[in-house]
Each structure stands twice: as structure tokens, then as C-alpha cells.
C-alpha atoms as a PDB file:
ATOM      1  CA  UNK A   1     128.114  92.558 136.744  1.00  0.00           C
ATOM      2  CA  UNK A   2     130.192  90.341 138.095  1.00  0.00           C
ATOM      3  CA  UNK A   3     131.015  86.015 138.116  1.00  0.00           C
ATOM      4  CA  UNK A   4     130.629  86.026 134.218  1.00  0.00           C
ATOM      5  CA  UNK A   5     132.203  82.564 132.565  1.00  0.00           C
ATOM      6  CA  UNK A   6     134.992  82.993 130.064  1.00  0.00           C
ATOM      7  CA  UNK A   7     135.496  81.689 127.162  1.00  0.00           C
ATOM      8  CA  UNK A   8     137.203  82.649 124.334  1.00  0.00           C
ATOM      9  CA  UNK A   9     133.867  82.661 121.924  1.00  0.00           C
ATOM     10  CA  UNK A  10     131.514  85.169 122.028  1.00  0.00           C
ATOM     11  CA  UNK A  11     128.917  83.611 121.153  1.00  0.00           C
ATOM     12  CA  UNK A  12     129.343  80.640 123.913  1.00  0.00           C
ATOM     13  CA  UNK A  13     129.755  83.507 125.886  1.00  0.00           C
ATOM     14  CA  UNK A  14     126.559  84.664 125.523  1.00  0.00           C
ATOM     15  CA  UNK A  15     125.505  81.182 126.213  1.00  0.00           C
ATOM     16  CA  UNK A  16     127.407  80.088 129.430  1.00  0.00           C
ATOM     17  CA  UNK A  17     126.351  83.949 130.843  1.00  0.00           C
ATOM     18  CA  UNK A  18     122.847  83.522 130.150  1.00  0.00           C
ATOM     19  CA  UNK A  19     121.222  84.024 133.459  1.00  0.00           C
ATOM     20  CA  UNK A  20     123.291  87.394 133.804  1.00  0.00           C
ATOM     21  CA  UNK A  21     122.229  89.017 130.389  1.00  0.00           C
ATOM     22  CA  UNK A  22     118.569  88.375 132.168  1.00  0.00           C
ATOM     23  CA  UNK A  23     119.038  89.885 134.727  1.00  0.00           C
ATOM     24  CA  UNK A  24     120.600  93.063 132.947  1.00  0.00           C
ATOM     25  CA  UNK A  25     118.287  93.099 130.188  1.00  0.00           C
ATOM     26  CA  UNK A  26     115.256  93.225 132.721  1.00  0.00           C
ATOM     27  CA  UNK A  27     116.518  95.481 134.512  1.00  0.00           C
ATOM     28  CA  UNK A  28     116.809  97.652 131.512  1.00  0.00           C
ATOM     29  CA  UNK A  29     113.619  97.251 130.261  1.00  0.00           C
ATOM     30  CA  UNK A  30     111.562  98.627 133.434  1.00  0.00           C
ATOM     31  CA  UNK A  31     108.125  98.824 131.746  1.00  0.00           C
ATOM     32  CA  UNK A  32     108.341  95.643 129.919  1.00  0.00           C
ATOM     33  CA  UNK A  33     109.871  93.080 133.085  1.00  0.00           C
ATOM     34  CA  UNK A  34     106.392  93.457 134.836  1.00  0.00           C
ATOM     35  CA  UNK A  35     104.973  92.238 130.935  1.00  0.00           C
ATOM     36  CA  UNK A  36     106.492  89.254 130.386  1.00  0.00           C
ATOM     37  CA  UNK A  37     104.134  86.780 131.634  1.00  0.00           C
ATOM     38  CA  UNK A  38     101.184  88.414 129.853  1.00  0.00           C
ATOM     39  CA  UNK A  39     102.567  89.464 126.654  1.00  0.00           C
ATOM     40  CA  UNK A  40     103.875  84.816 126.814  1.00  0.00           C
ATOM     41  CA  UNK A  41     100.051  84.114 127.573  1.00  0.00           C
ATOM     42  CA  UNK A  42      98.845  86.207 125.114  1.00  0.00           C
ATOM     43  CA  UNK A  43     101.081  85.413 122.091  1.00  0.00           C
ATOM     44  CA  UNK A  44     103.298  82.693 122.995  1.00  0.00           C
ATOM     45  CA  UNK A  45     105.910  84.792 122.865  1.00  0.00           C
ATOM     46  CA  UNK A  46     109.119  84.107 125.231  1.00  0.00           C
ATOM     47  CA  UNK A  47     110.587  87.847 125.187  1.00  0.00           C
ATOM     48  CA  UNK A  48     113.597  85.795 127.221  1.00  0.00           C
ATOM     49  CA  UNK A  49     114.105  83.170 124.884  1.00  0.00           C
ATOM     50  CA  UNK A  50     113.548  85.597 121.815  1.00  0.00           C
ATOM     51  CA  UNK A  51     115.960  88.133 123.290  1.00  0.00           C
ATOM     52  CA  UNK A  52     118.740  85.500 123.356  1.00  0.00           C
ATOM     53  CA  UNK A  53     118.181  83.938 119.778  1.00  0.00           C
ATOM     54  CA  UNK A  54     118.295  87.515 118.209  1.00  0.00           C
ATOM     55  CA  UNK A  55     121.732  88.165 119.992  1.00  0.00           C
ATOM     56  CA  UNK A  56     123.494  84.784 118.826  1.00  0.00           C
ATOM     57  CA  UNK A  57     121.973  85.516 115.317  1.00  0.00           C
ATOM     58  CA  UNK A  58     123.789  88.939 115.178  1.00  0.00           C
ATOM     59  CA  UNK A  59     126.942  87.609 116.538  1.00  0.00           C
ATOM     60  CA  UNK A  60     126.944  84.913 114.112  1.00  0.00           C
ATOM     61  CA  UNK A  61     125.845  87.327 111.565  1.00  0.00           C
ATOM     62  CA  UNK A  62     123.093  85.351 109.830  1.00  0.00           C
ATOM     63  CA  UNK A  63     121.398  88.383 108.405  1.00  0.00           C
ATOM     64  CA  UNK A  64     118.422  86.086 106.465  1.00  0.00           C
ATOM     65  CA  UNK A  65     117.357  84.279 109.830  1.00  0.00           C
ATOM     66  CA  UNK A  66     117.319  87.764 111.629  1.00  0.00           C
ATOM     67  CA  UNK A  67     114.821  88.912 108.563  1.00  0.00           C
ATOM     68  CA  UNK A  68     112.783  85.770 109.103  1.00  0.00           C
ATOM     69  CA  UNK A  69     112.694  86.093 112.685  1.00  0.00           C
ATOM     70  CA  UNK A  70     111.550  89.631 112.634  1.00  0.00           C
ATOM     71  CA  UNK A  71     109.251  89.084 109.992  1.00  0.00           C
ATOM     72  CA  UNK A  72     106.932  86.405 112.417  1.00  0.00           C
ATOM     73  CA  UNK A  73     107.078  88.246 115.211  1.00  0.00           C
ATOM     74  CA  UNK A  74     105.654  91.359 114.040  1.00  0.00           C
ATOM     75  CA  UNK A  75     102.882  89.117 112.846  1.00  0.00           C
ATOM     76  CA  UNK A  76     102.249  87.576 115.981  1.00  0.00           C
ATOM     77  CA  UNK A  77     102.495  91.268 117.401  1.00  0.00           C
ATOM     78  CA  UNK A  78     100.048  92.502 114.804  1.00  0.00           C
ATOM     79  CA  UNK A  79      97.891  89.950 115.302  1.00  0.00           C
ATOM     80  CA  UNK A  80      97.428  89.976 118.834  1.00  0.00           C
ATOM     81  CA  UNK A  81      97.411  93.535 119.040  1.00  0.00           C
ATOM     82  CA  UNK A  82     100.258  93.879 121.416  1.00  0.00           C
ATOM     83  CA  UNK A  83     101.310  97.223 122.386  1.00  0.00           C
ATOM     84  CA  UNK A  84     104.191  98.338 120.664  1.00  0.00           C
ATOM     85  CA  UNK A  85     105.995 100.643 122.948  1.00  0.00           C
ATOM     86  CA  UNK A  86     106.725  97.688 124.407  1.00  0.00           C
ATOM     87  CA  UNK A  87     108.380  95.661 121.847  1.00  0.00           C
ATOM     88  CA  UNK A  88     110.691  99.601 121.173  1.00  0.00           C
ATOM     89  CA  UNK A  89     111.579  99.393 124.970  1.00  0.00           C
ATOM     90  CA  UNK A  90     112.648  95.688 124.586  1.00  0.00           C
ATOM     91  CA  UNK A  91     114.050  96.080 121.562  1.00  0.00           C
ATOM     92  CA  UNK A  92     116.362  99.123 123.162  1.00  0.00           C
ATOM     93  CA  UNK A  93     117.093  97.210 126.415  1.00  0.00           C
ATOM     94  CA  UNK A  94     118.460  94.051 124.159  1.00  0.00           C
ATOM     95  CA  UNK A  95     120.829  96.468 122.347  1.00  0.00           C
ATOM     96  CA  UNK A  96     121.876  98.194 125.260  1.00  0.00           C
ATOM     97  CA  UNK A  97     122.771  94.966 127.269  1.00  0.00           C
ATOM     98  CA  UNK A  98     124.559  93.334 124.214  1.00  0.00           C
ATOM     99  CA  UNK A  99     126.914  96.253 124.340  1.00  0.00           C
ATOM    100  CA  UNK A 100     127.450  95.539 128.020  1.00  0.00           C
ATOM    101  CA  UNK A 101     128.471  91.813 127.312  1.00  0.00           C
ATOM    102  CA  UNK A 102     130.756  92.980 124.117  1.00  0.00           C
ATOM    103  CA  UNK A 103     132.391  94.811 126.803  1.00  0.00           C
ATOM    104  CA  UNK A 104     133.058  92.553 129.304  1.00  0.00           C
ATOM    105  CA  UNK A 105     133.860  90.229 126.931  1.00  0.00           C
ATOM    106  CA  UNK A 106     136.471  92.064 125.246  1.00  0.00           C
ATOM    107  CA  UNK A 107     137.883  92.811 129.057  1.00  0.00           C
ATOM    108  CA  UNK A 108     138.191  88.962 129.746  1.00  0.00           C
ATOM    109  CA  UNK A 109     140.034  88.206 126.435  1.00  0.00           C
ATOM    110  CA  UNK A 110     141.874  91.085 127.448  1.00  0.00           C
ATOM    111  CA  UNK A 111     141.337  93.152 124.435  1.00  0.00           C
ATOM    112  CA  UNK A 112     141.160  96.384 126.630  1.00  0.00           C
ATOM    113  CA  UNK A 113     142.531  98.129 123.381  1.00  0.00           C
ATOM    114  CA  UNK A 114     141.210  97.456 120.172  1.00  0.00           C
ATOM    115  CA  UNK A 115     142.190  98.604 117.112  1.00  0.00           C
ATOM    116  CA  UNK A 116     139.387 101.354 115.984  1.00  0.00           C
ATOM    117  CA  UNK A 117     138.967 100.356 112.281  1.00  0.00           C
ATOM    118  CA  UNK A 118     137.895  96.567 113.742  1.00  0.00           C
ATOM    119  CA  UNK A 119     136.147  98.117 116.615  1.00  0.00           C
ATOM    120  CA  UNK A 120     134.318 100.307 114.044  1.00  0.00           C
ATOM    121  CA  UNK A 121     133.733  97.204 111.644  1.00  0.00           C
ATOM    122  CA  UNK A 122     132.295  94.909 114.305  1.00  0.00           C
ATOM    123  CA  UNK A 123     129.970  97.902 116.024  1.00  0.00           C
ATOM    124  CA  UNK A 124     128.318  98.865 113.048  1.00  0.00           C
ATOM    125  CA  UNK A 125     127.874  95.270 111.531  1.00  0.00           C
ATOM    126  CA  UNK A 126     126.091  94.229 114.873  1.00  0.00           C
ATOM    127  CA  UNK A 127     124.048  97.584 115.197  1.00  0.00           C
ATOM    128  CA  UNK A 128     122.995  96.941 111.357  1.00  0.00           C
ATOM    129  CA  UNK A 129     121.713  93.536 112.125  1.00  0.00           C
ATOM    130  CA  UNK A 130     119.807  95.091 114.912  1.00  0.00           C
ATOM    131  CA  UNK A 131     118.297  97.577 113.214  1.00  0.00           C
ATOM    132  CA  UNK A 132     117.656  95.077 110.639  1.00  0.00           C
ATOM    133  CA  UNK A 133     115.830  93.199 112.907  1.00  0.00           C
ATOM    134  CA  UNK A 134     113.611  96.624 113.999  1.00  0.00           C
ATOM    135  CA  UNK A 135     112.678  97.780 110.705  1.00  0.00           C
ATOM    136  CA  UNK A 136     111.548  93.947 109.670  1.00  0.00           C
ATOM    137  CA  UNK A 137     109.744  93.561 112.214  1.00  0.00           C
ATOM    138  CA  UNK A 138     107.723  96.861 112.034  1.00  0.00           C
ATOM    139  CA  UNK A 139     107.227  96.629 107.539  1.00  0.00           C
ATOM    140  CA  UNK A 140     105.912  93.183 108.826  1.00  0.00           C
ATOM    141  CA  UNK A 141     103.457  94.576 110.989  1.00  0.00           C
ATOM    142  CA  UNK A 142     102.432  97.265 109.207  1.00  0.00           C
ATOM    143  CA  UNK A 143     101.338  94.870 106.065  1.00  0.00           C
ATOM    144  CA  UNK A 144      99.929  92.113 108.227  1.00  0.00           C
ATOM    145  CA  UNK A 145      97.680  95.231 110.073  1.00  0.00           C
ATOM    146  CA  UNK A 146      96.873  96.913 106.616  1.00  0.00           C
ATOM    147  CA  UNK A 147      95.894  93.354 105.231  1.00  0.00           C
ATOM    148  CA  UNK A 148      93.839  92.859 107.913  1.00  0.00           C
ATOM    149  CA  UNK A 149      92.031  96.021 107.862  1.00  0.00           C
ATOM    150  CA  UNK A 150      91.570  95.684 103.769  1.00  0.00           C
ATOM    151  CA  UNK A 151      89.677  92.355 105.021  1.00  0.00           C
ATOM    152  CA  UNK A 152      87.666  93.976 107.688  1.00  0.00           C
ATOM    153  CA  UNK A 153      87.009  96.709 104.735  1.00  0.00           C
ATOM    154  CA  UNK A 154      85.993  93.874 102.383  1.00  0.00           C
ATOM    155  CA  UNK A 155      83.685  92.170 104.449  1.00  0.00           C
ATOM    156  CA  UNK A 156      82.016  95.287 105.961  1.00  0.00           C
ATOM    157  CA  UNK A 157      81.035  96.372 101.977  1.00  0.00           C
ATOM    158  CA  UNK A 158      79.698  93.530 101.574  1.00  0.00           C
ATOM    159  CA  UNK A 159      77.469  93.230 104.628  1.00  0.00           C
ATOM    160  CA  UNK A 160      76.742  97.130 103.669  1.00  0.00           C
ATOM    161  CA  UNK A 161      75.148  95.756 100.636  1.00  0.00           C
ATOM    162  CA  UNK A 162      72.557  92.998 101.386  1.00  0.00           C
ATOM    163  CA  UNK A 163      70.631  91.880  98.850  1.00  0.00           C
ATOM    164  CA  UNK A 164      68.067  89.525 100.241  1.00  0.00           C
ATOM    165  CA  UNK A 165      66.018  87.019  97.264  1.00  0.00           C
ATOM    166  CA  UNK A 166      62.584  87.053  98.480  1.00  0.00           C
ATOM    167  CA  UNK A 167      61.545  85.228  95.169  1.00  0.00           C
ATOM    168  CA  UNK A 168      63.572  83.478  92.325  1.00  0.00           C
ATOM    169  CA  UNK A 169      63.019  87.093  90.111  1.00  0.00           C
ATOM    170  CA  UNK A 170      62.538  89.535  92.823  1.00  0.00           C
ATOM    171  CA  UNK A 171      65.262  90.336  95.215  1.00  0.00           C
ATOM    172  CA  UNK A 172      65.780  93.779  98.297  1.00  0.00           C
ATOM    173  CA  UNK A 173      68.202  96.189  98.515  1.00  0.00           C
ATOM    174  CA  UNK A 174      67.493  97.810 101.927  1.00  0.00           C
ATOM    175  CA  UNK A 175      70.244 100.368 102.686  1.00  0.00           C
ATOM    176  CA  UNK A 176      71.204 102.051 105.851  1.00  0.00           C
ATOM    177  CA  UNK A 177      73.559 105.241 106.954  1.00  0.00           C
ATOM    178  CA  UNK A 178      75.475 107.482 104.741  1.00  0.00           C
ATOM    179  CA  UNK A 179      76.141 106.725 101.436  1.00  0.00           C
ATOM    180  CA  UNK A 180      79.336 108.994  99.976  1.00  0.00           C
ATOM    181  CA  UNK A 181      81.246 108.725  97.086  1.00  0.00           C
ATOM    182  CA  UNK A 182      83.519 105.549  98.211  1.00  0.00           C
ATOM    183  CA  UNK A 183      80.554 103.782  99.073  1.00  0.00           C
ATOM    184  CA  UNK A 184      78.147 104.622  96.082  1.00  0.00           C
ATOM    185  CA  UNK A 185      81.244 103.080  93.840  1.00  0.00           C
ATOM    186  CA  UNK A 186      81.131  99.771  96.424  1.00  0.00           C
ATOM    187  CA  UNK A 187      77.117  99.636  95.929  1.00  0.00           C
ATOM    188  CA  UNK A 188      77.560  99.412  92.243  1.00  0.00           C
ATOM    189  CA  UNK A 189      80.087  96.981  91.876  1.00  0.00           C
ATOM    190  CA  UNK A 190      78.015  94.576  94.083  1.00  0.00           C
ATOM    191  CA  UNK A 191      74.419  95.225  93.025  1.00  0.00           C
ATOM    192  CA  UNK A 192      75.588  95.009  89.292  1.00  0.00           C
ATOM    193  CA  UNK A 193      77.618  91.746  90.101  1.00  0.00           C
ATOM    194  CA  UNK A 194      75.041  90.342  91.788  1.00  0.00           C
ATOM    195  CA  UNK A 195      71.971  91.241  89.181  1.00  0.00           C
ATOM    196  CA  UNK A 196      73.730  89.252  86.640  1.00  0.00           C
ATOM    197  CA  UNK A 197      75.020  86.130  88.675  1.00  0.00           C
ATOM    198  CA  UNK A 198      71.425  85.923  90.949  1.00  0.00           C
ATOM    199  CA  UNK A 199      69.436  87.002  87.089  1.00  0.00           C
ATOM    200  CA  UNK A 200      67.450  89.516  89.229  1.00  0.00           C
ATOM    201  CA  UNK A 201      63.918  90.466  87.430  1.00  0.00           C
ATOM    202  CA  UNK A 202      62.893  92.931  90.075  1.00  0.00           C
ATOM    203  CA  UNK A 203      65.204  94.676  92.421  1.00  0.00           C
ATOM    204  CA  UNK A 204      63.418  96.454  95.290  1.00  0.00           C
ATOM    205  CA  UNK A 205      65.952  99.065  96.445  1.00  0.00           C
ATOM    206  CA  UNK A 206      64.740 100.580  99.916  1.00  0.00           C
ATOM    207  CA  UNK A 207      66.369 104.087 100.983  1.00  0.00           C
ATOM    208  CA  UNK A 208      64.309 104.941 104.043  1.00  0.00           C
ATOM    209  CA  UNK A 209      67.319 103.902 106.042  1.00  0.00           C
ATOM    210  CA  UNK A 210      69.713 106.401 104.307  1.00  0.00           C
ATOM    211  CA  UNK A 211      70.807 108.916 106.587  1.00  0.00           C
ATOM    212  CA  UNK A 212      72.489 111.158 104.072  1.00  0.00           C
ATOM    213  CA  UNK A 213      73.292 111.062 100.449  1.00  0.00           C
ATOM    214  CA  UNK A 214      76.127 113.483  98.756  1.00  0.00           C
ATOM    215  CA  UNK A 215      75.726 115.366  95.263  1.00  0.00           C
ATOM    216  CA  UNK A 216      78.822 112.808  93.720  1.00  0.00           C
ATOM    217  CA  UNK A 217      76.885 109.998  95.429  1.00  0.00           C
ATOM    218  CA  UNK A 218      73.170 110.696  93.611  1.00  0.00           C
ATOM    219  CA  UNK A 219      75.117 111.271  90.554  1.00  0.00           C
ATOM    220  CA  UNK A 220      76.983 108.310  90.738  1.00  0.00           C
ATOM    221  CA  UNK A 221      73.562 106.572  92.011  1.00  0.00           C
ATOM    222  CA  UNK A 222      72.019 107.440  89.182  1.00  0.00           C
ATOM    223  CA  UNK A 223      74.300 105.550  87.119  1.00  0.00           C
ATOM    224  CA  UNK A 224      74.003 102.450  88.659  1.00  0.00           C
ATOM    225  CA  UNK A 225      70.238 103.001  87.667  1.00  0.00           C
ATOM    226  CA  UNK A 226      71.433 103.271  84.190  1.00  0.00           C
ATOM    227  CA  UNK A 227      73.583  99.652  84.745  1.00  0.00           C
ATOM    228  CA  UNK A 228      70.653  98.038  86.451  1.00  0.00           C
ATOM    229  CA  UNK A 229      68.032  98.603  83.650  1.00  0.00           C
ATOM    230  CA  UNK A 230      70.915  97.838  80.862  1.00  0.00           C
ATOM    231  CA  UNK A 231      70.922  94.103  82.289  1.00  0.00           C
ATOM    232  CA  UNK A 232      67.438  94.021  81.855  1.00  0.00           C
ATOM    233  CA  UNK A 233      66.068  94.072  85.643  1.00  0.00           C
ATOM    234  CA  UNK A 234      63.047  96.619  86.799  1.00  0.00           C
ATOM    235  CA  UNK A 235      64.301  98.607  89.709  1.00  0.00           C
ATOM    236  CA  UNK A 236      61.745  99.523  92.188  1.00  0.00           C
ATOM    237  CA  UNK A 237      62.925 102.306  94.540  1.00  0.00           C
ATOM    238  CA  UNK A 238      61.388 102.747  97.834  1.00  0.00           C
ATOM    239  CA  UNK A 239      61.313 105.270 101.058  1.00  0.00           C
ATOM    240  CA  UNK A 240      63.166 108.197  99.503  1.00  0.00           C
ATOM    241  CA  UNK A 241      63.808 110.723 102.191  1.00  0.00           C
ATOM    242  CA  UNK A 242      62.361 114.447 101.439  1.00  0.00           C
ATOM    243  CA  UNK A 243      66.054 115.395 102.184  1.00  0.00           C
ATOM    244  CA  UNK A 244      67.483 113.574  99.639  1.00  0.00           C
ATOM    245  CA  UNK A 245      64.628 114.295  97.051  1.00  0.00           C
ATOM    246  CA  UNK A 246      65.556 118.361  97.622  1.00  0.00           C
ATOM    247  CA  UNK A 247      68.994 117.146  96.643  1.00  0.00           C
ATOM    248  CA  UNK A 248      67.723 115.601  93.533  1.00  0.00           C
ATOM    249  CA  UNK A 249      65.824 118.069  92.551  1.00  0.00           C
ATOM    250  CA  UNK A 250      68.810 120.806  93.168  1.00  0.00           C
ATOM    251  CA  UNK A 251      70.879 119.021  90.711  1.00  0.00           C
ATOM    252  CA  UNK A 252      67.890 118.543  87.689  1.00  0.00           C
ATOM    253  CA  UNK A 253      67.861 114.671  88.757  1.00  0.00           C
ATOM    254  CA  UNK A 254      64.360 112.267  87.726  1.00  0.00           C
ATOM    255  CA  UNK A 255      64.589 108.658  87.848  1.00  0.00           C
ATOM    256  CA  UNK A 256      62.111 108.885  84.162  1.00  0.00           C
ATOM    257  CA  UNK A 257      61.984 105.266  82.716  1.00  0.00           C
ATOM    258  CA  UNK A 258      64.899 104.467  84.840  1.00  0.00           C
ATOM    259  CA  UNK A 259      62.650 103.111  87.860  1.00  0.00           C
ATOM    260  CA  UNK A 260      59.596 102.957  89.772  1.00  0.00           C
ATOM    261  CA  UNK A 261      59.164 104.862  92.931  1.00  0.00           C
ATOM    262  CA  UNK A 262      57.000 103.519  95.556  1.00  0.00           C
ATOM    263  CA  UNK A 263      56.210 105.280  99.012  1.00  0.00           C
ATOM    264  CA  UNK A 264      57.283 102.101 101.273  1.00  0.00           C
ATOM    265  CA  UNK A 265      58.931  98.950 100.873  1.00  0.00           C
ATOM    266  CA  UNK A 266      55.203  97.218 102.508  1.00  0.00           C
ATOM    267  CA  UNK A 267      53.846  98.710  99.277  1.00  0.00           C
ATOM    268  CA  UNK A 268      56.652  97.221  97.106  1.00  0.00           C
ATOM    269  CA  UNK A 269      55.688  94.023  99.155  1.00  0.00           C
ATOM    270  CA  UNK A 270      52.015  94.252  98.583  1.00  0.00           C
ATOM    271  CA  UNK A 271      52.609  94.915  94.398  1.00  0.00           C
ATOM    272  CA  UNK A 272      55.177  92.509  93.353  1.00  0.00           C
ATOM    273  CA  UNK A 273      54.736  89.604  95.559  1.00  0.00           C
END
């Protein structure tokens, strides 16, 4: 490390010395320098540049911006689902190279001896503001990751719950896969919400898709029978497995009054339409 510019500023040092903290901080971060260009075409994101502007913000200790800073590049990181032993490695490489500089710029000024309650001060407010920027920038990926998959979530419940108008008073439920506990509770919310706002007459419920069907689930099933005639709409079930009936049967379950059993949604078809 040598031909570095003096000055009596650290943070024009930084500056003026630019092309040198490069070149240390890639060679630091091994797994990363081959990276760069891809992780830039894939995000936008100038490690270089970045590296830089988090260094001058610690020196200058503006603790807010470093916040701010972390906070939208974890979402860009989150977003493009970059990998993040990357950003650890970078992060790492940054703070070891920033310690180099501090170094040689204390050697220049000729502070070769510092007094150890300021050396202690300064250290520990520049490693806070690091760390700072770390544990920012993973809370804001985190949320931005778990709001995302509470969106995916959403919208696959909803697709997992089609109901398709065939006329203005009869409407089909046709469900597929497993239905457990978590999703019998998603079922009733949406057939329920959408009986009243679509003022279903007839709701044609096909099972012969479902897979598999839990005790809680037909109990809680059976309740949403109980909701659907309350608001006044004839449910019309349709392709009950004999897997599922066993199960029924097991736990003292009819349908009574509740609904109307038919042997195949065609037959539903062919009777209500």
C-alpha cells in the first residue's frame, strides 16, 4: 500500500485515495471481485460506488443516512434475490479495508501514538455505524422477503378458491389437493365472502379433486356448511371421495338438511342448469 495522497482530512482522504481502497477492498473480498459486474446488471447496484458512500457516511458520522442507505439496499437485495453471502463477504472486506486506511492515515498525520481513550472512542463509533449499517440492511430484507411471501400467500388462497358463476344464481366451487386446517379456515372466509357479495342461490362445491381431507378440516368444513345455508344459498356437494366419506363417517358426520350430495359435478350440471 503505497503512493497514498495526504491530507489532513480523513474523509478527503478517502476521496483523493480512492483507486487504492479498490484495489484493497477487492482484493479482500475474493468471492465477490469476480461478482461485481453481475450482481450491477442484475440490481443496479455499484458495490464500488456503494462501498465508498458507506465509508464517508461513517466517517462523517451521519448515522440516519447510513439507516436509509441500508434500508434500500436490502430491498433491492431482497428483491432481486441476490445471494447474501455475498453482500456478508463485502460487507467484511469494506470494514477490514477501512481499518487499513485509518491506519495509514493516522501514520501520515503522524499520529503513530494515540491516546487509547480517543482511539477507543473513534473505533467503536465507526464499528457501530457499521454494524448499523449490517443489521439495517438485513431487518430490511427480512420484512421486504416476508411481505412478499404474505403476498405470494394471499394470492395463492385465493386462486386455491375459485369460484366460477356459471349463471347469475348458480356458481362452482371445484377444489383440488389437500385441504388441512389452515386452508379449511382460508376456504371459509372466501366462499362466505363471496356468497354474500356475488348473492349466490346455488353453490356447486366439487371435491373429486381433493386429495386428502383432515379430521379438524371436515369439522371445520362442516361449519362452513352451516354459514353457507345461514345466508340463504343451497349447497350442492359433488365427487366425495370414499376416503374422505370413511372419515366422515368415523367422526358421526351427515351433511342432513345442510346440502345435497350428487355423484358428479356433470350431474350437478345436468340438474341445475
Amino acid at each position: 500500500m503505497t503512493n497514498f495522497i495526504q491530507t489532513e482530512d480523513l474523509h478527503n482522504f478517502l476521496i483523493l485515495n480512492r483507486n487504492i481502497f479498490e484495489e484493497k477492498l477487492l482484493s479482500e473480498a475474493v468471492n465477490v471481485r469476480d461478482k461485481i459486474k453481475e450482481i450491477h446488471l442484475i440490481g443496479n447496484i455499484n458495490l464500488l460506488d456503494n462501498a465508498h458512500q458507506l465509508v464517508l457516511l461513517v466517517v462523517d458520522q451521519r448515522e440516519e443516512e447510513v439507516r436509509q442507505f441500508a434500508k434500500k439496499e436490502g430491498i433491492v437485495w431482497a428483491k432481486h434475490a441476490m445471494t447474501l453471502s455475498f453482500k456478508l463477504e463485502w460487507i467484511r472486506a469494506i470494514r477490514k479495508t477501512f481499518w487499513v486506511f485509518l491506519h495509514q492515515f493516522d501514520l501520515l498525520s503522524g499520529k503513530q501514538v494515540k491516546d487509547s481513550a480517543a482511539f477507543y472512542t473513534e473505533t467503536s463509533n465507526y464499528n457501530e455505524l457499521i454494524d448499523t449499517f449490517t443489521n439495517s440492511f438485513f431487518i430490511s430484507y427480512s420484512k421486504y422477503k416476508d411481505e412478499l411471501i404474505e403476498k405470494q400467500r394471499k394470492l395463492v388462497n385465493n386462486l386455491s378458491v375459485p369460484i366460477i358463476p356459471i349463471t347469475p344464481n348458480v356458481s362452482i366451487l371445484p377444489l383440488i389437493g389437500t385441504i388441512d386446517t389452515s386452508r379449511a379456515n382460508v376456504i371459509e372466509e372466501k366462499v362466505l365472502l363471496e356468497v354474500g357479495r356475488l348473492r349466490i342461490q346455488t353453490l356447486i362445491m366439487d371435491l373429486s379433486g381433493i386429495a386428502e381431507m383432515d379430521n379438524e378440516a371436515i369439522k371445520l368444513f362442516l361449519k362452513l356448511l352451516d354459514g353457507i345455508t345461514m345466508m340463504g344459498s343451497q349447497l350442492v356437494i359433488t365427487g366425495l371421495r370414499p376416503e374422505i366419506v370413511r372419515n366422515m363417517i368415523k367422526l358421526d358426520i351427515e351433511f342432513g338438511a345442510k346440502a345435497t350430495t350428487k355423484a358428479s359435478l356433470q350431474k350437478a350440471l345436468q340438474d341445475y342448469l
